[in-house]
C-alpha atoms as a PDB file:
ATOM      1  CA  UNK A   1      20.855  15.609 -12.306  1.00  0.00           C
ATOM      2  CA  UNK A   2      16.980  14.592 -13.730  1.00  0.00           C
ATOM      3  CA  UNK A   3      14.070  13.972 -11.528  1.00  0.00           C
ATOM      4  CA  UNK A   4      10.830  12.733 -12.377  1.00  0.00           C
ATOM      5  CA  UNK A   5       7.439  13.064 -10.737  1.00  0.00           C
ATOM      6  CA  UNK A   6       5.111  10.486 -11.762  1.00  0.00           C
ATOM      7  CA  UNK A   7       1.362  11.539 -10.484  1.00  0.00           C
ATOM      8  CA  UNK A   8      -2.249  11.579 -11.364  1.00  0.00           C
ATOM      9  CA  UNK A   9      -2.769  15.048  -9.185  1.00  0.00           C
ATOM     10  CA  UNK A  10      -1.733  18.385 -10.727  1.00  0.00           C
ATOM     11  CA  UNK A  11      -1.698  19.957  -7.380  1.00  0.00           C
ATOM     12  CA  UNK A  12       0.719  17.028  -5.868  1.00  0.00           C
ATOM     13  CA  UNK A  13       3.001  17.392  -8.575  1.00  0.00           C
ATOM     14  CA  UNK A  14       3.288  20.745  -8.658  1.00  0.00           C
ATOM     15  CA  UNK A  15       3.840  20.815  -4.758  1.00  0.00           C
ATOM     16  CA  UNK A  16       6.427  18.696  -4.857  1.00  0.00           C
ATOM     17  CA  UNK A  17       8.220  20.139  -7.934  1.00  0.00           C
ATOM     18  CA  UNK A  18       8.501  22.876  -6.052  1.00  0.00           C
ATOM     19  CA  UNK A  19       9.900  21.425  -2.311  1.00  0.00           C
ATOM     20  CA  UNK A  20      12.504  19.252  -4.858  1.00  0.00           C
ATOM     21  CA  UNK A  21      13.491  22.557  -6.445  1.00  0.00           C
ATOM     22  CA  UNK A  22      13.836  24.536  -3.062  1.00  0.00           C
ATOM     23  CA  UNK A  23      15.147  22.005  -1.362  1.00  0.00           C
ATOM     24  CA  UNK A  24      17.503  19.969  -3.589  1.00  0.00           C
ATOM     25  CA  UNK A  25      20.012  21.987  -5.275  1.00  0.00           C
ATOM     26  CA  UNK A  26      21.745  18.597  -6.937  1.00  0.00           C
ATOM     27  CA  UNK A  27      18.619  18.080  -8.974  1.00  0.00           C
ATOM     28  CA  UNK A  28      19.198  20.863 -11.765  1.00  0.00           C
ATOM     29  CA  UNK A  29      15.862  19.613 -14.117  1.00  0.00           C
ATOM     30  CA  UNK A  30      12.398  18.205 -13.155  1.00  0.00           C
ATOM     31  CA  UNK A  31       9.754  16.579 -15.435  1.00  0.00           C
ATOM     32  CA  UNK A  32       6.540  15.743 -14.864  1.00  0.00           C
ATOM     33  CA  UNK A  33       3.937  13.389 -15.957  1.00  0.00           C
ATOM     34  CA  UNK A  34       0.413  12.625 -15.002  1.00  0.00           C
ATOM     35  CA  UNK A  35       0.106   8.464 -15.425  1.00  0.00           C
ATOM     36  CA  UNK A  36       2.363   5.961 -15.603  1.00  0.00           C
ATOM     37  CA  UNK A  37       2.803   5.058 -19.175  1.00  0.00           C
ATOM     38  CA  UNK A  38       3.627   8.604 -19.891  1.00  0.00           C
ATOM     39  CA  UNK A  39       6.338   8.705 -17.018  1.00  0.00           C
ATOM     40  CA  UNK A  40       7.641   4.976 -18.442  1.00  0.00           C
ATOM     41  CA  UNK A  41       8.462   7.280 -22.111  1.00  0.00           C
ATOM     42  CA  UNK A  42      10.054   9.964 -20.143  1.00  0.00           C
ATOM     43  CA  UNK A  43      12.067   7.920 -18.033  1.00  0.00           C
ATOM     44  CA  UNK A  44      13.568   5.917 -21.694  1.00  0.00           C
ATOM     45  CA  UNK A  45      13.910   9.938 -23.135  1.00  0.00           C
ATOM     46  CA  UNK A  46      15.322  11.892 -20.314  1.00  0.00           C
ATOM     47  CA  UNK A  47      17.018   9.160 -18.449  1.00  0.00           C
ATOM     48  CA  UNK A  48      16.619  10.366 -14.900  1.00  0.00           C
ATOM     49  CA  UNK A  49      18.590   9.602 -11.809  1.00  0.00           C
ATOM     50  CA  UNK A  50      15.290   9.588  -9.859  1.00  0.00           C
ATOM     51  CA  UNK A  51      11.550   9.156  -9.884  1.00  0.00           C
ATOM     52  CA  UNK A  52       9.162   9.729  -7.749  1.00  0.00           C
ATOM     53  CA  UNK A  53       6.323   7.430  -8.324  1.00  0.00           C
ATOM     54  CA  UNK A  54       2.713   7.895  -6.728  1.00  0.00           C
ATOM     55  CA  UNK A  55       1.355   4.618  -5.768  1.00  0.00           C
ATOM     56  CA  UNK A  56      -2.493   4.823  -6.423  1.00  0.00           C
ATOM     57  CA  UNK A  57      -3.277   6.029  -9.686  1.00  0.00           C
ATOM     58  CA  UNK A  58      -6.403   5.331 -12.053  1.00  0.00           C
ATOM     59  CA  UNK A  59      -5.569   2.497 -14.713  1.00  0.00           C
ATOM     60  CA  UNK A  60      -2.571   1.677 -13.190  1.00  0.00           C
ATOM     61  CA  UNK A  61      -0.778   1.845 -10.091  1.00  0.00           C
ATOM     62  CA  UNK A  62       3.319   2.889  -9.934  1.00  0.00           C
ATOM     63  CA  UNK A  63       3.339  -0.334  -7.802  1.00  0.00           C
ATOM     64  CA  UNK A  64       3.024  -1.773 -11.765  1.00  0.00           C
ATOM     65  CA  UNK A  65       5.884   0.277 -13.228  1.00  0.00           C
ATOM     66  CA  UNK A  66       8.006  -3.173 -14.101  1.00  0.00           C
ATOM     67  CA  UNK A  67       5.707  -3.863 -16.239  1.00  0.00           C
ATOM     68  CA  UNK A  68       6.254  -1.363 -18.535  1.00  0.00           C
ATOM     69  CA  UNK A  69      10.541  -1.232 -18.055  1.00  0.00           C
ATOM     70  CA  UNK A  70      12.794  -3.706 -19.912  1.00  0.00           C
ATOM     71  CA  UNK A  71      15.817  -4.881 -18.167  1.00  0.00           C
ATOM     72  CA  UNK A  72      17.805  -2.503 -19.685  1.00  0.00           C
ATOM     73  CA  UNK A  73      16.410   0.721 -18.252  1.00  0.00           C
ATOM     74  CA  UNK A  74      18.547   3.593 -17.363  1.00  0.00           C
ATOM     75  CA  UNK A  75      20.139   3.486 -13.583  1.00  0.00           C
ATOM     76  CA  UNK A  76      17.570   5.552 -11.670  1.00  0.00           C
ATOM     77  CA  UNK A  77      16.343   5.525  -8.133  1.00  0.00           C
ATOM     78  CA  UNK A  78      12.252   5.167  -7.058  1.00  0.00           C
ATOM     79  CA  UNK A  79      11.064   7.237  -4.347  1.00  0.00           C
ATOM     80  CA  UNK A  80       7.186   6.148  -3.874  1.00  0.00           C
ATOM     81  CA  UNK A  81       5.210   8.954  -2.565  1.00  0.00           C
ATOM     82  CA  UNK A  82       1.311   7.800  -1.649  1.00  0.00           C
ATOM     83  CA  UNK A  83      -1.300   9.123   1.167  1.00  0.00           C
ATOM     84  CA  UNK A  84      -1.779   5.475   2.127  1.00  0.00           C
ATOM     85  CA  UNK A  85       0.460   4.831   5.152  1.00  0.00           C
ATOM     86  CA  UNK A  86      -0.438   1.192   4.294  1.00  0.00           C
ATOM     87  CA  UNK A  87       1.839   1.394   1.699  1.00  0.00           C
ATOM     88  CA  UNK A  88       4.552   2.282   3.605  1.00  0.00           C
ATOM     89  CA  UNK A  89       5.767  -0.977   4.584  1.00  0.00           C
ATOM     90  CA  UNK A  90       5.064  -2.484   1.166  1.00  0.00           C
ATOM     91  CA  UNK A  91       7.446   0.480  -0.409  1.00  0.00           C
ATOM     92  CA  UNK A  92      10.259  -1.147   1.569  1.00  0.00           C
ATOM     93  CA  UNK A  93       9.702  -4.502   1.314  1.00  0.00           C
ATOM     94  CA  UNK A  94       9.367  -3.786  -2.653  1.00  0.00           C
ATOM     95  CA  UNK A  95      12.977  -2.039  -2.584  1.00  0.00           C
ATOM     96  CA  UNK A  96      11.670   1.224  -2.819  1.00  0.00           C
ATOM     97  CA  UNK A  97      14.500   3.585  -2.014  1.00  0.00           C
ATOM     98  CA  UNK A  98      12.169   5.501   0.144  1.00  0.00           C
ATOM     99  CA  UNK A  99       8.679   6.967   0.527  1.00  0.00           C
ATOM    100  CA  UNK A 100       7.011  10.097   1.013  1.00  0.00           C
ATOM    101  CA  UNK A 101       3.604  10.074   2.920  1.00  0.00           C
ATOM    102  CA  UNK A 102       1.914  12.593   1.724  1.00  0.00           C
ATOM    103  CA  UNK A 103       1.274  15.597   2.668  1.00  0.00           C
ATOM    104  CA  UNK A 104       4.908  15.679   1.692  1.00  0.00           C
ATOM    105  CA  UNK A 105       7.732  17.995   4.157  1.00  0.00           C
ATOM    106  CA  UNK A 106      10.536  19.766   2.762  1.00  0.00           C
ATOM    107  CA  UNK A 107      12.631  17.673   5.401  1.00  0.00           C
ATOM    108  CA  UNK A 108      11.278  14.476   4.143  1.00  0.00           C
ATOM    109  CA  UNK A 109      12.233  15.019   0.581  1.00  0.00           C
ATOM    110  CA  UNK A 110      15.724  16.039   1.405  1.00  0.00           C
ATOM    111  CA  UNK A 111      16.162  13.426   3.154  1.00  0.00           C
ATOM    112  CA  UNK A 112      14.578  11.243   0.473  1.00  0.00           C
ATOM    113  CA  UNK A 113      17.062  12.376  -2.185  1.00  0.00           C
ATOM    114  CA  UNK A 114      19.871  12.421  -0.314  1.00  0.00           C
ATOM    115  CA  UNK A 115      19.620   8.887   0.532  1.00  0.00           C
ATOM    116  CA  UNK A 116      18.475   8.155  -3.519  1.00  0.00           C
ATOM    117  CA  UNK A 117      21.638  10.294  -4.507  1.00  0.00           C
ATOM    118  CA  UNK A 118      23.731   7.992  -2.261  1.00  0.00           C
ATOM    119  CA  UNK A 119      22.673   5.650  -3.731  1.00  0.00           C
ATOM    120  CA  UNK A 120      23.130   6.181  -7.554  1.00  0.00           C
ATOM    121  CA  UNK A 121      26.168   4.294  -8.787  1.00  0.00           C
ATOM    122  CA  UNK A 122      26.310   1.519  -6.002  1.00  0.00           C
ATOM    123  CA  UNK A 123      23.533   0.004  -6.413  1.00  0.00           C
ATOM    124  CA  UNK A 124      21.956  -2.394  -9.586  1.00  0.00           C
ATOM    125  CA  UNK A 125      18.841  -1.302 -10.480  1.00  0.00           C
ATOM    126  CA  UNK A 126      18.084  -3.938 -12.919  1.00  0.00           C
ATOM    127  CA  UNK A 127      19.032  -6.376  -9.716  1.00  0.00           C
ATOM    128  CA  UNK A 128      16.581  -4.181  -7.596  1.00  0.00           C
ATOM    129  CA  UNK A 129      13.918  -4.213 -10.295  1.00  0.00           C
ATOM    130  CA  UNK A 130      13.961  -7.881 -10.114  1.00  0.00           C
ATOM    131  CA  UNK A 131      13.717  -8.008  -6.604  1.00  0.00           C
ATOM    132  CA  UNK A 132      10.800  -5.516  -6.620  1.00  0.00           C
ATOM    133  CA  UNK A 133       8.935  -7.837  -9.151  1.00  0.00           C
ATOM    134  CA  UNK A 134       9.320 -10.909  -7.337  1.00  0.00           C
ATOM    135  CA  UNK A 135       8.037  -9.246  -4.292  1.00  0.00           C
ATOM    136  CA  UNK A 136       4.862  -7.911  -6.417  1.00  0.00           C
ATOM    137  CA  UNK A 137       4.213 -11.613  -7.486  1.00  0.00           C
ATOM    138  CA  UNK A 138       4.503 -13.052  -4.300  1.00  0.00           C
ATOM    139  CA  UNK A 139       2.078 -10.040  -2.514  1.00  0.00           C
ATOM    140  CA  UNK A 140       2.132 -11.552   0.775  1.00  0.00           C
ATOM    141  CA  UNK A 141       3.447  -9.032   2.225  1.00  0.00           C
ATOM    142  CA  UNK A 142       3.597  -9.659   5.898  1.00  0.00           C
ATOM    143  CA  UNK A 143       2.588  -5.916   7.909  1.00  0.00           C
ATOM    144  CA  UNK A 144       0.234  -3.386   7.467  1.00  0.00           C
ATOM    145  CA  UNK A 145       0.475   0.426   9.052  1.00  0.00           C
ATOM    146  CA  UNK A 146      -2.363   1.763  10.617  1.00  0.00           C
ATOM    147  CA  UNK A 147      -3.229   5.076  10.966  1.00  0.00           C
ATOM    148  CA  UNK A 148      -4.731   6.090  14.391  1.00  0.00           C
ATOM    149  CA  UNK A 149      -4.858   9.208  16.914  1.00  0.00           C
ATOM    150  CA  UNK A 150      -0.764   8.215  18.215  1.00  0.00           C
ATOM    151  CA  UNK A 151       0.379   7.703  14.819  1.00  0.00           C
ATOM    152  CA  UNK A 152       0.399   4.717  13.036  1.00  0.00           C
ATOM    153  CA  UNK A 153       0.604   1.264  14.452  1.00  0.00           C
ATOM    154  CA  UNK A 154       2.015  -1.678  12.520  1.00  0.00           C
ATOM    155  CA  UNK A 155       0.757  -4.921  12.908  1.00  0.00           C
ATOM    156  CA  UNK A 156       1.315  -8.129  11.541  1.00  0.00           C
ATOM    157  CA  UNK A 157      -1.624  -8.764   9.002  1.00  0.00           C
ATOM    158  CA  UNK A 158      -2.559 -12.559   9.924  1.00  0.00           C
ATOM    159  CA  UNK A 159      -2.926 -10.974  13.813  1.00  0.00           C
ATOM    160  CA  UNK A 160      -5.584  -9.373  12.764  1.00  0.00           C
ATOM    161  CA  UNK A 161      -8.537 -11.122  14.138  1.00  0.00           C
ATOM    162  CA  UNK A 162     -11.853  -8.781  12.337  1.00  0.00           C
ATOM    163  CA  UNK A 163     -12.265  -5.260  10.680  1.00  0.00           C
ATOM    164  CA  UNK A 164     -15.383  -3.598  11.842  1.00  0.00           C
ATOM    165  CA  UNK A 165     -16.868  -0.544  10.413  1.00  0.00           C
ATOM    166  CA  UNK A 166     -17.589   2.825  12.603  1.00  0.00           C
ATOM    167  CA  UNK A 167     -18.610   5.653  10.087  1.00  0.00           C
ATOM    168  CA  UNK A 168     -15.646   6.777   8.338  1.00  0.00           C
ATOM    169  CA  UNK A 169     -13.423   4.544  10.930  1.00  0.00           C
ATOM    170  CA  UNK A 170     -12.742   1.159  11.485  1.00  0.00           C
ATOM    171  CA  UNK A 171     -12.518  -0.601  14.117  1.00  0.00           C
ATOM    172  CA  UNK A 172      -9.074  -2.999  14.548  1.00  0.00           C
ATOM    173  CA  UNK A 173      -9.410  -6.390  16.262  1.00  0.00           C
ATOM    174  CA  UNK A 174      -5.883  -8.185  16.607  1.00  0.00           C
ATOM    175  CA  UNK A 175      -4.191 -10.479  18.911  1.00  0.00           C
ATOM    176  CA  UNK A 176      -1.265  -8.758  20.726  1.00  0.00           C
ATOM    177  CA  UNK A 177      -2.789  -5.068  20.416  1.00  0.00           C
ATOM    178  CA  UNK A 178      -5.756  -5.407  21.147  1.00  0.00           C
ATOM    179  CA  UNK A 179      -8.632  -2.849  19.106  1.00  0.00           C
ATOM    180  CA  UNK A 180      -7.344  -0.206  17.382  1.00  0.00           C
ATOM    181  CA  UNK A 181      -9.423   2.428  16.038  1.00  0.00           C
ATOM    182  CA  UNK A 182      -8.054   3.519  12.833  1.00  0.00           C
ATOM    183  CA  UNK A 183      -8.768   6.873  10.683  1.00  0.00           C
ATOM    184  CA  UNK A 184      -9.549   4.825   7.266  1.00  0.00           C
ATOM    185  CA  UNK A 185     -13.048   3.780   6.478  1.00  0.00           C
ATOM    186  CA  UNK A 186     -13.521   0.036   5.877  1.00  0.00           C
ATOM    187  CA  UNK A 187     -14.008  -0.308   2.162  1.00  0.00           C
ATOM    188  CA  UNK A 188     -10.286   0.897   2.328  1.00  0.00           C
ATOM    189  CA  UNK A 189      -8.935  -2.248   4.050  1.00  0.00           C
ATOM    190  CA  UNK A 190     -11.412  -4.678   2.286  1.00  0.00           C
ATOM    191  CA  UNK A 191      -9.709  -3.361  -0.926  1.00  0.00           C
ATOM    192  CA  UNK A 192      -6.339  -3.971   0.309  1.00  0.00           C
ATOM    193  CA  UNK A 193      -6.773  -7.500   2.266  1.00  0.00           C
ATOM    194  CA  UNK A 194      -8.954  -9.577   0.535  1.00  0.00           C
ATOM    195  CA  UNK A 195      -5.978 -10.037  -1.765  1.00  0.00           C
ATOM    196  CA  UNK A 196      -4.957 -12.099   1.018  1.00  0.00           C
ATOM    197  CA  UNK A 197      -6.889 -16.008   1.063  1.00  0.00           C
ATOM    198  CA  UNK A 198      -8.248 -15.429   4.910  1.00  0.00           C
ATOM    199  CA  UNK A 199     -10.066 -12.873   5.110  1.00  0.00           C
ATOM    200  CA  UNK A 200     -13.281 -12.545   3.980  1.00  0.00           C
ATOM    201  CA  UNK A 201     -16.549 -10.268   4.456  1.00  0.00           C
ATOM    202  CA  UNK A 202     -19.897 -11.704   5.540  1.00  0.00           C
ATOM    203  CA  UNK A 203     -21.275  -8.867   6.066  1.00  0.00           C
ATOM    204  CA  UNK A 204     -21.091  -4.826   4.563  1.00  0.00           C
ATOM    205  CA  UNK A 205     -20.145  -3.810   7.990  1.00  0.00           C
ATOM    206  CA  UNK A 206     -17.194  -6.416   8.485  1.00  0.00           C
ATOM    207  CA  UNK A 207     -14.294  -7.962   7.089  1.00  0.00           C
ATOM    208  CA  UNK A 208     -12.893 -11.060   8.897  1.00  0.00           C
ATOM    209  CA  UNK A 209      -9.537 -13.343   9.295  1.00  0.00           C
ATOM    210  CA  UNK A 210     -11.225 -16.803   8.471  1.00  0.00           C
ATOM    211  CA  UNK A 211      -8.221 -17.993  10.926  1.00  0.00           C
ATOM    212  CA  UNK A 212      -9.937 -16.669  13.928  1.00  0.00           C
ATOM    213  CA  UNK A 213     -13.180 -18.171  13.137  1.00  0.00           C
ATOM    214  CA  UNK A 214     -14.999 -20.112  17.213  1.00  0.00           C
ATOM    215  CA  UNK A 215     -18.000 -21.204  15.302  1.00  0.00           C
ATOM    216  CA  UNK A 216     -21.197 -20.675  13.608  1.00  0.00           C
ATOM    217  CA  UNK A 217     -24.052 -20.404  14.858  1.00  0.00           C
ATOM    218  CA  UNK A 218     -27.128 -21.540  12.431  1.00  0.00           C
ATOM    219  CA  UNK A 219     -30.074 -19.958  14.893  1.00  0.00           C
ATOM    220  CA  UNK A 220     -31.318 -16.474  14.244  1.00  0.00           C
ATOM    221  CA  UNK A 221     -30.250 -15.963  10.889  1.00  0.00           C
ATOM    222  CA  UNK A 222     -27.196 -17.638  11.046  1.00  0.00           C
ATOM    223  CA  UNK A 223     -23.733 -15.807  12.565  1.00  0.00           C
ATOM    224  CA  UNK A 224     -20.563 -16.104  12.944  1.00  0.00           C
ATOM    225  CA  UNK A 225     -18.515 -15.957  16.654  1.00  0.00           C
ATOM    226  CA  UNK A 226     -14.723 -15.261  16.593  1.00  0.00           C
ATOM    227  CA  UNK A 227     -12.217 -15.893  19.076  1.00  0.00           C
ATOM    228  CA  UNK A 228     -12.259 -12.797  20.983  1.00  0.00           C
ATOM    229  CA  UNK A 229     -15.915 -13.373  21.439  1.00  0.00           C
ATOM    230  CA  UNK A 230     -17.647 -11.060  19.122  1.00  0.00           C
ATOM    231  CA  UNK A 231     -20.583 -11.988  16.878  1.00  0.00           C
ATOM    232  CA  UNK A 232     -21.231 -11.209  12.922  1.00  0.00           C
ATOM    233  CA  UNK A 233     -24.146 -11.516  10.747  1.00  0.00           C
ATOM    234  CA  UNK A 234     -23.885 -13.585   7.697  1.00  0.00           C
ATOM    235  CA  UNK A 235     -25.255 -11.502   4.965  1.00  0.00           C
ATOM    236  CA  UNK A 236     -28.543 -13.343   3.243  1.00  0.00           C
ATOM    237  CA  UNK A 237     -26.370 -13.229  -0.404  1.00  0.00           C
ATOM    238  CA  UNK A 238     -23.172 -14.496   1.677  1.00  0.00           C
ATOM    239  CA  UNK A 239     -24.511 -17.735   3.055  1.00  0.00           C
ATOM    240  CA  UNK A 240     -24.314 -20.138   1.145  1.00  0.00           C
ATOM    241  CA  UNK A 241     -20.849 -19.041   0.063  1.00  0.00           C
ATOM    242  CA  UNK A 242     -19.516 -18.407   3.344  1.00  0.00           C
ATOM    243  CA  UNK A 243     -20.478 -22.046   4.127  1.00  0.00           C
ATOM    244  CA  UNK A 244     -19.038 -23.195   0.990  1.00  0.00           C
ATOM    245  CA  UNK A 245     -15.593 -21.835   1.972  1.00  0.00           C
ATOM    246  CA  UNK A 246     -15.894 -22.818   5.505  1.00  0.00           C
ATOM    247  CA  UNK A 247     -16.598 -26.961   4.923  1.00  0.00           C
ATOM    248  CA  UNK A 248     -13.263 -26.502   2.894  1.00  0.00           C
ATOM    249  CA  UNK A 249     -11.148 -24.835   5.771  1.00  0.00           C
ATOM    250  CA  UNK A 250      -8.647 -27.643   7.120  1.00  0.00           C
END
């Protein structure tokens, strides 16, 4: 049986070439390749039964793999691996066979092949494919994992109420879990949710759910008050475009 580890890092690859070869004795030959495009010709020449695709990589992400694959691809099973726990949830919802969260565990990819081995020859991959694609197009995916000193919390992304910046932490707002201090800087989560139509940053220091907006406040400079009470500046470059969108909310 082929595998195939799809990664921009030499040291990740090589890392998990080896935990795949110690640890899964089915898997009898293991390429490599360091972007996508180059993995998308190795998976039409070798044909393997299972790729593991990193999730952020420069030029393009393995989120964009269907892109590159016709419809009639070789039967193989993706195993995402990323250091973005955010991702997590988005792996399954994008009928990802499974993920590795990096650092990766010898348990973890055992268990990851295992269930992609299981797999092989019951399942349509072209069906799967489809599925994944639709679920890229639509994007809205509905939870986000975050990272904190317990583990990582999941939350629903519209109860998110603001994002607030604290060093290389951020501070979580939401509705039914109150604030959650999470181990990702902000410019992480700005990246990741201003794909989605409500939220919005005023401000370098915060990134808000334009659901949760109380009011504005014109006086000193002009700022904003959300529903759980707390105030935010309006950058001088963001007013007149955060007024813009908010005389169109409703």
């Amino acid at each position: 049986m082929k595998a195939l580890i799809i990664d921009d890092e030499k040291k990740a690859r090589q890392v998990l070439h080896i935990l795949v070869d110690e640890n899964c004795p089915k898997i009898t030959e293991i390429f490599e390749a360091s972007d996508l495009l180059s993995g998308v010709e190795l998976i039409k020449k070798e044909k393997p039964s299972i790729v593991f695709l990193d999730i952020e990589m420069p030029e393009h992400s393995g989120l964009e793999i269907l892109n590159f694959i016709e419809k009639e691809v070789h039967n193989f099973e993706i195993i995402f691996t990323t250091a973005y726990s955010e991702y997590a949830i988005q792996a399954f919802q994008l009928s990802a066979i499974d993920y590795l969260l990096k650092p990766v565990r010898p348990s973890q990819v055992k268990e990851a092949v295992d269930k992609a081995i299981a797999f092989l020859g019951n399942s349509q991959i072209n069906q799967r494919l489809v599925e994944l694609k639709s679920s890229l197009q639509d994007s809205n995916f509905k939870k986000i994992g975050l990272p904190n000193a317990d583990g990582i919390k999941f939350v629903n992304i519209q109860d998110i109420i603001m994002l607030e910046a604290d060093g290389m932490y951020t501070n979580v707002s939401t509705i039914k879990d109150g604030n959650i201090l999470v181990s990702k800087p902000l410019k992480f989560f700005v990246e990741i949710l201003q794909k989605t139509k409500t939220f919005y940053r005023p401000h370098r220091s915060h990134l808000i759910n334009l659901s949760y907006i109380k009011e504005y406040i014109k006086k000193d400079g002009g700022y904003i008050v959300m529903e759980n009470d707390k105030t935010i500046s309006v950058s001088n470059d963001k007013k007149e475009e955060f007024l813009t969108i908010v005389s169109n909310i409703g």
